[in-house]
C-alpha atoms as a PDB file:
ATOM      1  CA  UNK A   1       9.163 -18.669 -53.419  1.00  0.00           C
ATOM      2  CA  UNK A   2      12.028 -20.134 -51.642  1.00  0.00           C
ATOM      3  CA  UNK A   3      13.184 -19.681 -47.921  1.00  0.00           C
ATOM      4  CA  UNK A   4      15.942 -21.660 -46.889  1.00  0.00           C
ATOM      5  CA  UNK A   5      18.125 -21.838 -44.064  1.00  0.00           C
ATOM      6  CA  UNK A   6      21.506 -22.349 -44.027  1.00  0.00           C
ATOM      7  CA  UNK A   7      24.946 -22.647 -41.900  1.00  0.00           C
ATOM      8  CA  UNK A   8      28.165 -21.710 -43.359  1.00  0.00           C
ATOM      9  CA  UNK A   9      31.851 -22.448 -42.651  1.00  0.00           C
ATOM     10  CA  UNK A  10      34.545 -20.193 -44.188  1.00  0.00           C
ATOM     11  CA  UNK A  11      38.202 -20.049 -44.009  1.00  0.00           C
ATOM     12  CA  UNK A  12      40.606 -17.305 -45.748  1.00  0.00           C
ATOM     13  CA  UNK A  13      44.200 -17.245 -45.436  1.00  0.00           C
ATOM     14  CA  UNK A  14      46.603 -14.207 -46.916  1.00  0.00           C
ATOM     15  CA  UNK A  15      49.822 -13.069 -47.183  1.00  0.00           C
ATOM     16  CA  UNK A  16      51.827  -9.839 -48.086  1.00  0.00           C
ATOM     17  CA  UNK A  17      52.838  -7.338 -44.913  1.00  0.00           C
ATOM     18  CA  UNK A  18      50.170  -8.124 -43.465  1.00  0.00           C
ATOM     19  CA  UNK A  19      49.875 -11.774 -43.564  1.00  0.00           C
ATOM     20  CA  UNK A  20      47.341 -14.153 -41.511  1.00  0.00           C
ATOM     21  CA  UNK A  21      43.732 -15.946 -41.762  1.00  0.00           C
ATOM     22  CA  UNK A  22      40.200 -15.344 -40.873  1.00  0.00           C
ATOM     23  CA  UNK A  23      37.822 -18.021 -39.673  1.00  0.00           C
ATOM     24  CA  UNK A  24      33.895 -17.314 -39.547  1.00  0.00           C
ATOM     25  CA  UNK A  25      30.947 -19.510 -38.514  1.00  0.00           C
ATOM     26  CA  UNK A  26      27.723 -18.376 -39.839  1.00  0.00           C
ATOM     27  CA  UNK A  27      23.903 -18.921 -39.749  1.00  0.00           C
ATOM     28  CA  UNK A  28      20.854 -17.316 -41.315  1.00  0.00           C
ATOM     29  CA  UNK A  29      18.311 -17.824 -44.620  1.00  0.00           C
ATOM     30  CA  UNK A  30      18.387 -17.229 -47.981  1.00  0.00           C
ATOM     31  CA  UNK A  31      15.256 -16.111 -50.128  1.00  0.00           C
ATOM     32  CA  UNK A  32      14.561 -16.234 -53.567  1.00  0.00           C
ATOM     33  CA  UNK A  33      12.492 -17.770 -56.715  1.00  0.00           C
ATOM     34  CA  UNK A  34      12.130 -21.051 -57.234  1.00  0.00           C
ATOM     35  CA  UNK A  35      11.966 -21.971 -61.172  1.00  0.00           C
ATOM     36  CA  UNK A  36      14.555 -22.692 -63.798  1.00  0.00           C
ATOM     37  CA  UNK A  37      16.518 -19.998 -63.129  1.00  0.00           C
ATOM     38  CA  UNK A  38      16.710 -18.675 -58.899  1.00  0.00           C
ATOM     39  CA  UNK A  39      17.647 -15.322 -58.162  1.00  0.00           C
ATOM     40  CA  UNK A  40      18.558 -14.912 -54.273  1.00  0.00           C
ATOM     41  CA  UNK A  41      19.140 -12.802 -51.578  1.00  0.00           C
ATOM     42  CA  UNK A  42      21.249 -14.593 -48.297  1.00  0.00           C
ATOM     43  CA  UNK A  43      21.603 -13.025 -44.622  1.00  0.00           C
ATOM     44  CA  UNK A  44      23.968 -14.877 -42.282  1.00  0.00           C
ATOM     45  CA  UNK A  45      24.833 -13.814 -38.959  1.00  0.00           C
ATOM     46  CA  UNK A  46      27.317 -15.264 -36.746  1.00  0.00           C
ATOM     47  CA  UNK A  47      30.900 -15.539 -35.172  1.00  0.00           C
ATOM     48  CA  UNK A  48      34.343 -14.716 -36.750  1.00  0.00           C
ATOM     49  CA  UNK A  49      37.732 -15.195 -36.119  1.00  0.00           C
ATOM     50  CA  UNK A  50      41.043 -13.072 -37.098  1.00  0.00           C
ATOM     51  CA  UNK A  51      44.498 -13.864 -37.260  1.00  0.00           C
ATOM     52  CA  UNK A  52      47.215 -10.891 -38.663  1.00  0.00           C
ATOM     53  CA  UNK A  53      50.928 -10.806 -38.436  1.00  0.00           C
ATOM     54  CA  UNK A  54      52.632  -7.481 -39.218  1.00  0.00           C
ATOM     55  CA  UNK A  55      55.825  -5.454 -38.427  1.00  0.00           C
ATOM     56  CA  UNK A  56      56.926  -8.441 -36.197  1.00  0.00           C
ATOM     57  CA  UNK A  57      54.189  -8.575 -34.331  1.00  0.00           C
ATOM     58  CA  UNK A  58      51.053 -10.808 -34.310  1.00  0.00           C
ATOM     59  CA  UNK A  59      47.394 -10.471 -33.014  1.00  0.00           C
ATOM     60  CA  UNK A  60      44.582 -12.443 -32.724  1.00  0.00           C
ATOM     61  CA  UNK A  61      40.765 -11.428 -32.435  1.00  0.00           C
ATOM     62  CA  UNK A  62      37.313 -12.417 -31.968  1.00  0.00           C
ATOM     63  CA  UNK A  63      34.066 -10.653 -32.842  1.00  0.00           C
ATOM     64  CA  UNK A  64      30.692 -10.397 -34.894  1.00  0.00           C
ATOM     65  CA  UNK A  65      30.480 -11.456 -38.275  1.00  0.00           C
ATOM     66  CA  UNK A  66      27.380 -10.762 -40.683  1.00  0.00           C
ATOM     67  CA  UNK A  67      27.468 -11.524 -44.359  1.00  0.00           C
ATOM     68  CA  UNK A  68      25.117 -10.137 -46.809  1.00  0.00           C
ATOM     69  CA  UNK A  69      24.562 -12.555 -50.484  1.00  0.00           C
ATOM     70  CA  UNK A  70      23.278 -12.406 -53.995  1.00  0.00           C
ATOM     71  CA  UNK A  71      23.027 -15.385 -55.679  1.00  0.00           C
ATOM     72  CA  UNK A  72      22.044 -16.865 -58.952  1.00  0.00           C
ATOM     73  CA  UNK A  73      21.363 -21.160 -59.091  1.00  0.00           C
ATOM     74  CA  UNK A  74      20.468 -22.674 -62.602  1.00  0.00           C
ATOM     75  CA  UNK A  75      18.662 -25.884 -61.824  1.00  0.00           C
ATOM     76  CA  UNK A  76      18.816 -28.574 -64.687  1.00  0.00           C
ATOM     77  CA  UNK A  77      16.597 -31.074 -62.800  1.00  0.00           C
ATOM     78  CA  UNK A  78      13.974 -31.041 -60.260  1.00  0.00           C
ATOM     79  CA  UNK A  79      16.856 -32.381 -57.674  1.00  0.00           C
ATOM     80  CA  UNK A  80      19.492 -30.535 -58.540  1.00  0.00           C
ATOM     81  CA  UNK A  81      20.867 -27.069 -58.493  1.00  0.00           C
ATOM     82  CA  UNK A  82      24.255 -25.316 -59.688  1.00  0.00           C
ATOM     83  CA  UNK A  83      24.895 -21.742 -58.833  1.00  0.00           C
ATOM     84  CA  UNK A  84      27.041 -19.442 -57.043  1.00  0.00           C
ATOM     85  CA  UNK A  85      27.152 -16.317 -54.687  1.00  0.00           C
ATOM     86  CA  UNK A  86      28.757 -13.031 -54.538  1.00  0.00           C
ATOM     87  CA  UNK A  87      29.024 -11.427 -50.891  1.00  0.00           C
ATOM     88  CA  UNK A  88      29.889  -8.788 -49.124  1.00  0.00           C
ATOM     89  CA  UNK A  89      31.421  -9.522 -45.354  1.00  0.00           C
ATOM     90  CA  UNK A  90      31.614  -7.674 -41.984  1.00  0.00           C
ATOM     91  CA  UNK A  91      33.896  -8.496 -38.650  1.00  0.00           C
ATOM     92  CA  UNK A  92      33.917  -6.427 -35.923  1.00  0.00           C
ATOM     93  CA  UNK A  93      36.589  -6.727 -33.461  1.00  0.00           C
ATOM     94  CA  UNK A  94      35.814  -5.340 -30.092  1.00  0.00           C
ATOM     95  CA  UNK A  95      39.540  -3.470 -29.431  1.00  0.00           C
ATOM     96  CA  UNK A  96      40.262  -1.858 -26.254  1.00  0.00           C
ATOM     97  CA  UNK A  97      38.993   1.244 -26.025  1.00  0.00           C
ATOM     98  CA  UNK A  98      37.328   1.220 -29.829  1.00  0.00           C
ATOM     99  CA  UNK A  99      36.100  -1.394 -31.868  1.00  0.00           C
ATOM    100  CA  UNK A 100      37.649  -1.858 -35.832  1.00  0.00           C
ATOM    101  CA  UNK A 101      35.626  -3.608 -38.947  1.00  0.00           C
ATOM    102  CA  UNK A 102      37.107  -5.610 -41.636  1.00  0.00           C
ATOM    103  CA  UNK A 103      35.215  -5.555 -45.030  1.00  0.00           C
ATOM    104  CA  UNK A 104      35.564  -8.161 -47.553  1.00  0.00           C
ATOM    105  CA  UNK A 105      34.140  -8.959 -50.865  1.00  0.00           C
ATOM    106  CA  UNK A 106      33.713 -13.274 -51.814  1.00  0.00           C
ATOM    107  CA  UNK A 107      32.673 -15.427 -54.415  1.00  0.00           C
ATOM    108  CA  UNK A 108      31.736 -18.407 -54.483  1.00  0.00           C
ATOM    109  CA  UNK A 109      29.757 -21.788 -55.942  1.00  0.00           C
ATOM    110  CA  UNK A 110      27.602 -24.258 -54.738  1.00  0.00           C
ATOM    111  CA  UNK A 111      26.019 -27.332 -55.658  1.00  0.00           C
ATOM    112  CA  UNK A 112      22.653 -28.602 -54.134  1.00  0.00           C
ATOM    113  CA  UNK A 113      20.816 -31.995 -54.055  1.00  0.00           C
ATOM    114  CA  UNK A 114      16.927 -31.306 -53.268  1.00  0.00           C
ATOM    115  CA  UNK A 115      15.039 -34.843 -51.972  1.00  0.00           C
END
């Protein structure tokens, strides 16, 4: 079995009507099975960051991020791995007088040296 802990970093920018960027700072463990091929389940909690811009105005918020992961890493040799993640991510902004949530789906890869 594997328990590992990890900190993430994430960035996402976007554009359309409602243009802007989200910033999140994460921190938490990831579980699986160590062999040849590692399925794994990641739980991250931590700190985001929101910018939108919109009918000519702009806003900017702050609030609690979480991010839920499964993952699937092929490893070719006993110090390497190669895989990638698929992940589903909450913010919620405390607004005055409610608070709102964004959801997002990512995706992503990763590559991992093992001493």
């Amino acid at each position: 079995l594997l328990l590992i802990p990890e900190v993430v970093a994430s960035f996402a920018g976007f554009g359309g009507d409602f243009s802007g960027m989200g910033l999140r700072a994460l921190a938490g463990v990831r579980g699986g099975v160590a062999g040849p091929v590692e399925p794994s389940l990641g739980l991250r909690i931590g700190y985001g960051l929101t910018s939108l811009s919109a009918g000519g105005g702009e806003s900017l918020e702050s609030g609690f991020a979480v991010d839920v992961g499964l993952g699937l890493d092929v490893r070719p040799e006993r110090w390497l791995t190669v895989g990638g993640e698929l992940t589903y991510d909450l913010l919620v902004l405390p607004l005055p007088g409610r608070a709102a949530t964004l959801h997002t789906l990512g995706a992503g890869g990763s590559v991992a040296f093992w001493f």
